[in-house]
PDB file of N, CA and C in Angstrom:
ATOM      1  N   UNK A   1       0.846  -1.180   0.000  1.00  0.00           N
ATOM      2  CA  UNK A   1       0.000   0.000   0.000  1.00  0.00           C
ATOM      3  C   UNK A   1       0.890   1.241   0.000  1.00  0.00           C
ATOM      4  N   UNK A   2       0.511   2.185  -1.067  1.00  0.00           N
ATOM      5  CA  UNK A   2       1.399   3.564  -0.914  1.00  0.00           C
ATOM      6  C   UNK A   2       0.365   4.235  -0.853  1.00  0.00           C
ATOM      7  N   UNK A   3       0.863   5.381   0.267  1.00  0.00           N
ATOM      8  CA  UNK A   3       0.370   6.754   0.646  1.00  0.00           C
ATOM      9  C   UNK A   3       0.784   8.328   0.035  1.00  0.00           C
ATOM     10  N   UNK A   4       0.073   8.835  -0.645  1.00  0.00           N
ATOM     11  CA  UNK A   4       0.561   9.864  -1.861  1.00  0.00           C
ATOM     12  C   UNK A   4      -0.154  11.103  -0.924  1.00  0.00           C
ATOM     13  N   UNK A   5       1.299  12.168  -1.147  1.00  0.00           N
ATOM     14  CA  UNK A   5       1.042  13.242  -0.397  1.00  0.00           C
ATOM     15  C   UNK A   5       1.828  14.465  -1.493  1.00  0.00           C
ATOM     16  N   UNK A   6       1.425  15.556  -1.203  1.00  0.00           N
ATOM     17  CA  UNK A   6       1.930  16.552  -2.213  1.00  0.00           C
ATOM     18  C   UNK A   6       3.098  17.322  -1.344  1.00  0.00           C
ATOM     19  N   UNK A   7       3.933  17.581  -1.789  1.00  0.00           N
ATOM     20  CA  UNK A   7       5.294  18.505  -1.690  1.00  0.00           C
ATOM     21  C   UNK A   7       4.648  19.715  -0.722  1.00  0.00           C
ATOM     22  N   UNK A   8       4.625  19.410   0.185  1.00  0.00           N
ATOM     23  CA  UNK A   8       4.204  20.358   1.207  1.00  0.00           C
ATOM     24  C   UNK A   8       5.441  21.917   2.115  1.00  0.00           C
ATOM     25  N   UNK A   9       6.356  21.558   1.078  1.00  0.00           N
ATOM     26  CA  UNK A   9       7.363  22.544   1.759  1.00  0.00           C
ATOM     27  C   UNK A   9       7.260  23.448   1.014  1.00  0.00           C
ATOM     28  N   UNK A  10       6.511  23.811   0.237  1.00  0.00           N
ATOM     29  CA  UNK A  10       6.691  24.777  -0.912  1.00  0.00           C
ATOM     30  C   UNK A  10       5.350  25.656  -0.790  1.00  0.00           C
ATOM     31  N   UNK A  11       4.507  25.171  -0.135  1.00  0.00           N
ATOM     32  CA  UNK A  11       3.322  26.095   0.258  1.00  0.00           C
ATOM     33  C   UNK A  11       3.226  27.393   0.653  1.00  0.00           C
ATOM     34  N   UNK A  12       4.303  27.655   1.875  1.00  0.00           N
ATOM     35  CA  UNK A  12       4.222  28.601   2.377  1.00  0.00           C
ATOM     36  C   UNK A  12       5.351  30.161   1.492  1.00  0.00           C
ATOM     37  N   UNK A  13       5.920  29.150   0.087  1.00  0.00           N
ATOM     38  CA  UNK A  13       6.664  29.926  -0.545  1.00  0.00           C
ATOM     39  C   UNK A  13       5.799  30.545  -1.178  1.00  0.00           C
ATOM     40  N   UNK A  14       4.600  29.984  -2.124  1.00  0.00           N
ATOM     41  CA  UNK A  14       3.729  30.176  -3.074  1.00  0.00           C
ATOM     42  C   UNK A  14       2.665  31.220  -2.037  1.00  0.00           C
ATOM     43  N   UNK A  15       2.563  31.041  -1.139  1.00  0.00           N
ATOM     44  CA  UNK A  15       1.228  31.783  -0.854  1.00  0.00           C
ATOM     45  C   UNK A  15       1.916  33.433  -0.524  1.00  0.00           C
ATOM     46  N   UNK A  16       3.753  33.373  -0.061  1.00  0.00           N
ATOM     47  CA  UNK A  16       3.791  34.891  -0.122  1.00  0.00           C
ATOM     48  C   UNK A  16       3.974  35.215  -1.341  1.00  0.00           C
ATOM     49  N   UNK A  17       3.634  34.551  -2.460  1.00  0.00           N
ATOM     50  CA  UNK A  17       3.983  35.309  -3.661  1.00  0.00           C
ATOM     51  C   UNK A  17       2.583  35.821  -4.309  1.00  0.00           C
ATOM     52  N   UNK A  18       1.769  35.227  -3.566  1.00  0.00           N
ATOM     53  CA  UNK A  18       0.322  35.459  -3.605  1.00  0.00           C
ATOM     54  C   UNK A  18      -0.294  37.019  -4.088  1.00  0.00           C
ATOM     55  N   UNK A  19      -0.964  37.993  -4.009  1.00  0.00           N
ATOM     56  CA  UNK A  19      -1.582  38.854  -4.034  1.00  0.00           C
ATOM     57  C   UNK A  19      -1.981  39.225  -3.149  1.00  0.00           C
ATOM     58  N   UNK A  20      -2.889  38.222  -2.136  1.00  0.00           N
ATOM     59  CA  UNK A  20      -3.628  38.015  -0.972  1.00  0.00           C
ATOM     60  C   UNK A  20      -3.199  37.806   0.367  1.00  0.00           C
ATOM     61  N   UNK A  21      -2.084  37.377  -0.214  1.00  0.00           N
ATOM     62  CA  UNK A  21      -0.761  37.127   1.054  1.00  0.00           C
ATOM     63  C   UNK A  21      -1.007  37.770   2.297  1.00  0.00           C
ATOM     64  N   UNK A  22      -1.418  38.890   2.519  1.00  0.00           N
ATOM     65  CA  UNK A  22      -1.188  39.202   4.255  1.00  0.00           C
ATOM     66  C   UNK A  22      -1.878  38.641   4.803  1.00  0.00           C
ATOM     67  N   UNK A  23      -3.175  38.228   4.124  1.00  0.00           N
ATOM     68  CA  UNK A  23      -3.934  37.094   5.454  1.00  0.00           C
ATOM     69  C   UNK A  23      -3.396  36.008   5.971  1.00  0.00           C
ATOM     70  N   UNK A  24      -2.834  35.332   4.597  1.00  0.00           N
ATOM     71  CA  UNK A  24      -2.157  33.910   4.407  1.00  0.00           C
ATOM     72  C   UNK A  24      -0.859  33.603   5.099  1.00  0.00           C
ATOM     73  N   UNK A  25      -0.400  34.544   5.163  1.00  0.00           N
ATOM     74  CA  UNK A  25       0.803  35.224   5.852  1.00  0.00           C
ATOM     75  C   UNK A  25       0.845  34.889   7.642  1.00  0.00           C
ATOM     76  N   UNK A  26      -0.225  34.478   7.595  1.00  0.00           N
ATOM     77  CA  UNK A  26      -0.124  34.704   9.295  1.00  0.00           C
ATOM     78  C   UNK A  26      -0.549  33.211   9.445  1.00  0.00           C
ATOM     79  N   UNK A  27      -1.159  32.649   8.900  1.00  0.00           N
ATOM     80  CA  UNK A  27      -1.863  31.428   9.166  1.00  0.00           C
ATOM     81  C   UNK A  27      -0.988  30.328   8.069  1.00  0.00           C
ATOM     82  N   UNK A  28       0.117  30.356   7.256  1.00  0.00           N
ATOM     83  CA  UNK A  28       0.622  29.227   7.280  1.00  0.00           C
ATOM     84  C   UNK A  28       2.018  28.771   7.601  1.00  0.00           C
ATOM     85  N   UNK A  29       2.912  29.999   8.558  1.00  0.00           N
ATOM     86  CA  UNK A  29       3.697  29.762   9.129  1.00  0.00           C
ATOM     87  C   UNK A  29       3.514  28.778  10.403  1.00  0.00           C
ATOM     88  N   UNK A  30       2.385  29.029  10.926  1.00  0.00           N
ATOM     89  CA  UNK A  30       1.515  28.498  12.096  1.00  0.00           C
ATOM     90  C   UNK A  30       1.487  27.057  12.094  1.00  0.00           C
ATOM     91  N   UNK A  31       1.604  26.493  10.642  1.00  0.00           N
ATOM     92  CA  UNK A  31       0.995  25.300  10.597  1.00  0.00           C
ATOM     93  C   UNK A  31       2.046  24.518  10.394  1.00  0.00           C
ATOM     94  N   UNK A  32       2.719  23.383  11.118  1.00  0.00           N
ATOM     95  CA  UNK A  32       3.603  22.789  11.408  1.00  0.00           C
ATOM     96  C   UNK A  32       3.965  21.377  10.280  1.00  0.00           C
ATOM     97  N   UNK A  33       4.334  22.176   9.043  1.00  0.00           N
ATOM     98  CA  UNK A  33       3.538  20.801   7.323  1.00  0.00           C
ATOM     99  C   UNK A  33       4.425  19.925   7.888  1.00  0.00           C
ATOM    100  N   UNK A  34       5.927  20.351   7.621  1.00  0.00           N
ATOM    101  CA  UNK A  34       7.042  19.587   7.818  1.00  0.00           C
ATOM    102  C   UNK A  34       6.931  18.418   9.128  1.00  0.00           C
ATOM    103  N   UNK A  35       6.382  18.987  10.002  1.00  0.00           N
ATOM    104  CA  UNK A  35       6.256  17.844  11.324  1.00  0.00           C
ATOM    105  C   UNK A  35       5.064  16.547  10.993  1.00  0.00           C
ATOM    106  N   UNK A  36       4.369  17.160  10.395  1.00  0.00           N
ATOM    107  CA  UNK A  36       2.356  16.562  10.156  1.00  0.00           C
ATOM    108  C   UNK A  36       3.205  15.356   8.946  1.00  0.00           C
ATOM    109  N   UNK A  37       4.218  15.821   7.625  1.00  0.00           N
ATOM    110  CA  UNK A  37       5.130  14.997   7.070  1.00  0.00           C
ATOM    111  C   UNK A  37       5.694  13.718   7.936  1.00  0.00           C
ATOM    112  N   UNK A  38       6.499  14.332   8.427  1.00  0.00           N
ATOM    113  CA  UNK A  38       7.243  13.202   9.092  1.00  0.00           C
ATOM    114  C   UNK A  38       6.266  12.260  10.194  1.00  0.00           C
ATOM    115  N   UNK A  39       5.539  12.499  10.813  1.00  0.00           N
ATOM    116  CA  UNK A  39       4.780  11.981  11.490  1.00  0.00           C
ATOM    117  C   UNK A  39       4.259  10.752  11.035  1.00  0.00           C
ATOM    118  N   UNK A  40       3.824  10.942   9.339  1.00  0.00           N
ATOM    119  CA  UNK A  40       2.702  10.409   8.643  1.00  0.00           C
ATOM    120  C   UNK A  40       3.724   8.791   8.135  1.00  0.00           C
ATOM    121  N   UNK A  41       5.160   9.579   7.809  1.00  0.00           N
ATOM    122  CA  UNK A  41       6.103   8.876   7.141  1.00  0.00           C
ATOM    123  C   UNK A  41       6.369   8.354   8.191  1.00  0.00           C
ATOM    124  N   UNK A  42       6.436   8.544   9.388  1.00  0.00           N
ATOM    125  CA  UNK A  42       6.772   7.662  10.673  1.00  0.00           C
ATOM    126  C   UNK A  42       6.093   6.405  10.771  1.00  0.00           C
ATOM    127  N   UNK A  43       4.355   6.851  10.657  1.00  0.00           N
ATOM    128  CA  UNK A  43       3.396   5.738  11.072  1.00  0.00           C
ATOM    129  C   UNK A  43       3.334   4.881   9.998  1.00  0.00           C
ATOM    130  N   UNK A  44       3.778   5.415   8.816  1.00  0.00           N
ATOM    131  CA  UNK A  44       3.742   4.568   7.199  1.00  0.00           C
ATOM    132  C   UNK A  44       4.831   3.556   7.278  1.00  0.00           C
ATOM    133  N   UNK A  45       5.828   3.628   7.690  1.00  0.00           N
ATOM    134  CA  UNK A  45       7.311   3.065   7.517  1.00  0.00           C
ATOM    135  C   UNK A  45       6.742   1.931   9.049  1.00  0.00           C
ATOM    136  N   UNK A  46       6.497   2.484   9.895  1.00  0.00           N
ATOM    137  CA  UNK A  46       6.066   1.573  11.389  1.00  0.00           C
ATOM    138  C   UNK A  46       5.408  -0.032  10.701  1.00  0.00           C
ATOM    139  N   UNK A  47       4.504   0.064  10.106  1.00  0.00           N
ATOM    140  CA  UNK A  47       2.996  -0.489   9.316  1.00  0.00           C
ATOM    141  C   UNK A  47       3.978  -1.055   7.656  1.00  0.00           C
ATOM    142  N   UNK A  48       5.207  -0.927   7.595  1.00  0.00           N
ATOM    143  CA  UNK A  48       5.315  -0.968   6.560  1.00  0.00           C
ATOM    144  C   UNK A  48       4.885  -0.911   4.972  1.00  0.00           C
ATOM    145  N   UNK A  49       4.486   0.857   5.160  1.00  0.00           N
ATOM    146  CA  UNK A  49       3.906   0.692   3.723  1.00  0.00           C
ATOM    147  C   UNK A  49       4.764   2.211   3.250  1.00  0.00           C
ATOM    148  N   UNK A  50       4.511   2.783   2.325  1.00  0.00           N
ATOM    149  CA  UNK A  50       5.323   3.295   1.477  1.00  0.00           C
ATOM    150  C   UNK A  50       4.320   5.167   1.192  1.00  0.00           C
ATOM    151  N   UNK A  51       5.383   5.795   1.615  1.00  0.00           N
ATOM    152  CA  UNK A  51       4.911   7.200   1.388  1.00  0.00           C
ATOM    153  C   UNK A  51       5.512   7.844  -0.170  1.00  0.00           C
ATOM    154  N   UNK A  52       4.704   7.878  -1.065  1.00  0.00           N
ATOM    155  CA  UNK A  52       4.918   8.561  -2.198  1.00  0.00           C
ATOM    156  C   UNK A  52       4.653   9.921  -2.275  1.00  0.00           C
ATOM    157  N   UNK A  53       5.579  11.086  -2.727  1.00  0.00           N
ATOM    158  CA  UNK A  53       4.709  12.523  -2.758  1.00  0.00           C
ATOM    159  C   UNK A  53       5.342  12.875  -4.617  1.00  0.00           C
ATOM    160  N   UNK A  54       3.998  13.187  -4.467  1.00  0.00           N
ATOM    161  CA  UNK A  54       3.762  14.257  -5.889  1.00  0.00           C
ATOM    162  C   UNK A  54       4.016  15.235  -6.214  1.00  0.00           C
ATOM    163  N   UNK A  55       3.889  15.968  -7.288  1.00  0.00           N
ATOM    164  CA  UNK A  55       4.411  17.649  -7.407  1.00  0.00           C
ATOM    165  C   UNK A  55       2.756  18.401  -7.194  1.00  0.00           C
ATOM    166  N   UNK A  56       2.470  19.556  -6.676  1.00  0.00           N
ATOM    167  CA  UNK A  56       1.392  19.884  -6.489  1.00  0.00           C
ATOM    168  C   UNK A  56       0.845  20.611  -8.264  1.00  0.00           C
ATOM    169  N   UNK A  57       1.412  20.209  -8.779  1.00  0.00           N
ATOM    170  CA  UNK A  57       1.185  21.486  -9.881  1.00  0.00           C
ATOM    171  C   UNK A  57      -0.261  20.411 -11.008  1.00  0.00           C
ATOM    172  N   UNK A  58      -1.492  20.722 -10.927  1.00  0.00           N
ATOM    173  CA  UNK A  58      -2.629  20.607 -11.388  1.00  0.00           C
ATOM    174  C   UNK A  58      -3.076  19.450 -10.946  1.00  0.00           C
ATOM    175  N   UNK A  59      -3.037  18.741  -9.858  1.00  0.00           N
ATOM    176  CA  UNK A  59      -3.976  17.727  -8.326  1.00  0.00           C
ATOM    177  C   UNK A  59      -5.309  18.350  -8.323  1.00  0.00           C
ATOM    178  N   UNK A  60      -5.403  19.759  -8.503  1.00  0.00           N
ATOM    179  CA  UNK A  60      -6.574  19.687  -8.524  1.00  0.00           C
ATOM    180  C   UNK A  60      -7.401  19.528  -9.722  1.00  0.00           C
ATOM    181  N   UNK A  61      -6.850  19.589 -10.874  1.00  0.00           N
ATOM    182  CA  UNK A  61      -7.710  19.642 -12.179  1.00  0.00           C
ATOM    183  C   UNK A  61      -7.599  18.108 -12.716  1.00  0.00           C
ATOM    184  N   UNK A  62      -6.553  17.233 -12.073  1.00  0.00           N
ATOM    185  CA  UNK A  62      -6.532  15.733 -12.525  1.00  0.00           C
ATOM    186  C   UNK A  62      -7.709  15.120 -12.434  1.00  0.00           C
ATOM    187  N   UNK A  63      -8.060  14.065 -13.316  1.00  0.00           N
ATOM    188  CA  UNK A  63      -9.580  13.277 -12.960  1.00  0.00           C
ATOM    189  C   UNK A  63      -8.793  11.886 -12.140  1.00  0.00           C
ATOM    190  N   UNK A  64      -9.262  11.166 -11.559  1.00  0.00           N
ATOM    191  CA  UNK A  64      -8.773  10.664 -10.538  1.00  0.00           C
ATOM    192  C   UNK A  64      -9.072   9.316 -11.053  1.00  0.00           C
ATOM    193  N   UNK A  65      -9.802   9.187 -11.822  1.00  0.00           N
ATOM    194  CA  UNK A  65     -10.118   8.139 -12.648  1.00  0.00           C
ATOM    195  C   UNK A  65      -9.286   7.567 -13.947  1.00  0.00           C
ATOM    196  N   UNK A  66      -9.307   8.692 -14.585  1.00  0.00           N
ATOM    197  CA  UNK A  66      -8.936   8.082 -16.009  1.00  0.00           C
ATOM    198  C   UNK A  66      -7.345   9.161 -16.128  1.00  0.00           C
ATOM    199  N   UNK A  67      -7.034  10.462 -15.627  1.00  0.00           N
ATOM    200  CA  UNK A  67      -5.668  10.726 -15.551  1.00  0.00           C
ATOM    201  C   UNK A  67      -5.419  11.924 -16.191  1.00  0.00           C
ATOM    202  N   UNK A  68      -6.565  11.857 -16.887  1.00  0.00           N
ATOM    203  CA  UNK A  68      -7.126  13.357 -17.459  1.00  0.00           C
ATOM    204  C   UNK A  68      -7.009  14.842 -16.810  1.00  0.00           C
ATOM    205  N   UNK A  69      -6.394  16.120 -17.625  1.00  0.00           N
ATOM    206  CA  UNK A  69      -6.030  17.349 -17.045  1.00  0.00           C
ATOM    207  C   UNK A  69      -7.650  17.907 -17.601  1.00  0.00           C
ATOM    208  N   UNK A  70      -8.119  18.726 -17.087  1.00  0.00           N
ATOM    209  CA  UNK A  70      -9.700  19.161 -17.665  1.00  0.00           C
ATOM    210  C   UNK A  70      -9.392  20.563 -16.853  1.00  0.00           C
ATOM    211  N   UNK A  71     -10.305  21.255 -17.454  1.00  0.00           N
ATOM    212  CA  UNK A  71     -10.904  22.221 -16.809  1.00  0.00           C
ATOM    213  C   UNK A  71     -11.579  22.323 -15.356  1.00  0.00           C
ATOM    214  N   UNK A  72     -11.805  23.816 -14.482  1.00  0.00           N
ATOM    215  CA  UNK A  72     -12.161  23.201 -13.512  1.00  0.00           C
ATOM    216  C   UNK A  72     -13.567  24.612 -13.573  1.00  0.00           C
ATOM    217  N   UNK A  73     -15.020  23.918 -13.391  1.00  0.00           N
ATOM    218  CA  UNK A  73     -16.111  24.673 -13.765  1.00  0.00           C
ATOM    219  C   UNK A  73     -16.822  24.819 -12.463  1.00  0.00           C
ATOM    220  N   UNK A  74     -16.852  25.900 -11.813  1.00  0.00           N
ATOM    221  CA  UNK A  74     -16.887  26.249 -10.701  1.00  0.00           C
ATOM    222  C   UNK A  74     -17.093  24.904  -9.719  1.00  0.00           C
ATOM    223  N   UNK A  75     -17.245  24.578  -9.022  1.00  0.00           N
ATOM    224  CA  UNK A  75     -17.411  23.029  -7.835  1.00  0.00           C
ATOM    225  C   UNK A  75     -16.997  21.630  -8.925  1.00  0.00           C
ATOM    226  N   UNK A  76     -17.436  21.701  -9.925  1.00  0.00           N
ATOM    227  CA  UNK A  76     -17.099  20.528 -10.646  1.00  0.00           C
ATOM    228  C   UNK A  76     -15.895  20.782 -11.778  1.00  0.00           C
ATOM    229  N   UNK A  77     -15.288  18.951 -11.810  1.00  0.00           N
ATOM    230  CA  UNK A  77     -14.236  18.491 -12.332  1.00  0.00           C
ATOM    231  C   UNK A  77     -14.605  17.988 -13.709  1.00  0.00           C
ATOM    232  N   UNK A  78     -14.707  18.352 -14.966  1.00  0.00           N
ATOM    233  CA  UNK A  78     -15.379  18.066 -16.221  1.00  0.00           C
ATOM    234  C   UNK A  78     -14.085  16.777 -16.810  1.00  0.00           C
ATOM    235  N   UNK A  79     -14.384  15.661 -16.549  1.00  0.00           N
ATOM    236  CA  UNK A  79     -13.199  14.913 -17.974  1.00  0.00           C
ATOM    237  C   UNK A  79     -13.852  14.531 -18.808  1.00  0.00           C
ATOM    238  N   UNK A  80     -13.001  14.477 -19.608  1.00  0.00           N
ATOM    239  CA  UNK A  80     -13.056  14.074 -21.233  1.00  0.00           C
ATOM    240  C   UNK A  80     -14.170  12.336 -21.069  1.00  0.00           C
ATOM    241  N   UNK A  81     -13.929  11.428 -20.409  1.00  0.00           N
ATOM    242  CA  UNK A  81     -14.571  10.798 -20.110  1.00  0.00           C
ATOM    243  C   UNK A  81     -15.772  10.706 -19.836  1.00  0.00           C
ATOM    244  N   UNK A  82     -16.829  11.576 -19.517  1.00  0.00           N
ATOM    245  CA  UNK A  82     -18.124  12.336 -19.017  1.00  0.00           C
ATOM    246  C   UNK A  82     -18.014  11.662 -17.534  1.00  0.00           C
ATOM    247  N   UNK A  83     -16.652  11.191 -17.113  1.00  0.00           N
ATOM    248  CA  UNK A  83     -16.760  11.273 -15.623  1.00  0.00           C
ATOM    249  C   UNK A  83     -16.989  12.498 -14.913  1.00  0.00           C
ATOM    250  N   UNK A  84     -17.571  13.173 -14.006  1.00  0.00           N
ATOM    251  CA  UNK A  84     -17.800  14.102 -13.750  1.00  0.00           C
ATOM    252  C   UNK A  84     -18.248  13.762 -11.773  1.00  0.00           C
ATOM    253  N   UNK A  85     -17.501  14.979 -11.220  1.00  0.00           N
ATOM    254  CA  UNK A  85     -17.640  14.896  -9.844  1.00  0.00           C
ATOM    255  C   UNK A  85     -17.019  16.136  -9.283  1.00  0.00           C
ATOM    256  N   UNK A  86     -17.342  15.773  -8.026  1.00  0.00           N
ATOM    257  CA  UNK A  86     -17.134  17.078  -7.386  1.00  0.00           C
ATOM    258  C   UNK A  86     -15.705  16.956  -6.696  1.00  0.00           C
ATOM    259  N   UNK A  87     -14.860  18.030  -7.171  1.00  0.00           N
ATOM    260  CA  UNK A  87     -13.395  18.407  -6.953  1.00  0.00           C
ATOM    261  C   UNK A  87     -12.808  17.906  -5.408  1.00  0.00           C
ATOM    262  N   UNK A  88     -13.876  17.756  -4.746  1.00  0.00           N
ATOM    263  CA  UNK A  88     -13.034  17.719  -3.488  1.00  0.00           C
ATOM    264  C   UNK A  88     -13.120  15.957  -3.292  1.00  0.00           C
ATOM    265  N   UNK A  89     -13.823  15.657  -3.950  1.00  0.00           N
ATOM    266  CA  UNK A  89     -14.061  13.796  -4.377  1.00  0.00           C
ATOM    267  C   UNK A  89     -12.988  13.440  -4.882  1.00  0.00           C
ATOM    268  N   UNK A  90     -12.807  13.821  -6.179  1.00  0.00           N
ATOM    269  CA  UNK A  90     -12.133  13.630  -7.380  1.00  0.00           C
ATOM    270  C   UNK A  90     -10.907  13.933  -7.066  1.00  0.00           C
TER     271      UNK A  90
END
């Protein structure tokens, strides 16, 4: 069994480059990715199973099904497939 997680050290780079940044600014230094990481990779490796991480760059527009990059139409995930669902599913 592998456990797939996205490149979580790079978050807090992207959000000061943001626009919106001063809110964001305060609330994701706060959040401890790097520890919540290792933790996960702790209990994965314990259980012997296998932590894979991804690049974050379009996870959210992937169809989860068939592998497909699509558009993203306000709440829903459109693929080429007429699979269709809601983004936070998918």
């Amino acid at each position: 069994m592998t456990f797939i997680l996205e490149k979580l050290n790079v978050l807090s780079y992207n959000a000061a480059r943001n626009r919106h940044a001063k809110h964001r600014n305060r609330k994701f230094p706060s959040l401890p990715y790097r520890k919540i990481q290792s933790l996960i990779e702790y209990k994965m490796a314990w259980n012997c199973y296998r932590v894979h991480y991804v690049n974050a760059k379009n996870t959210s527009k992937t169809c989860s099904r068939c592998g497909c990059v699509s558009k993203i139409k306000g709440q829903f995930l459109n693929a080429r497939n007429a699979a269709t669902g809601q983004i936070d599913i998918s």
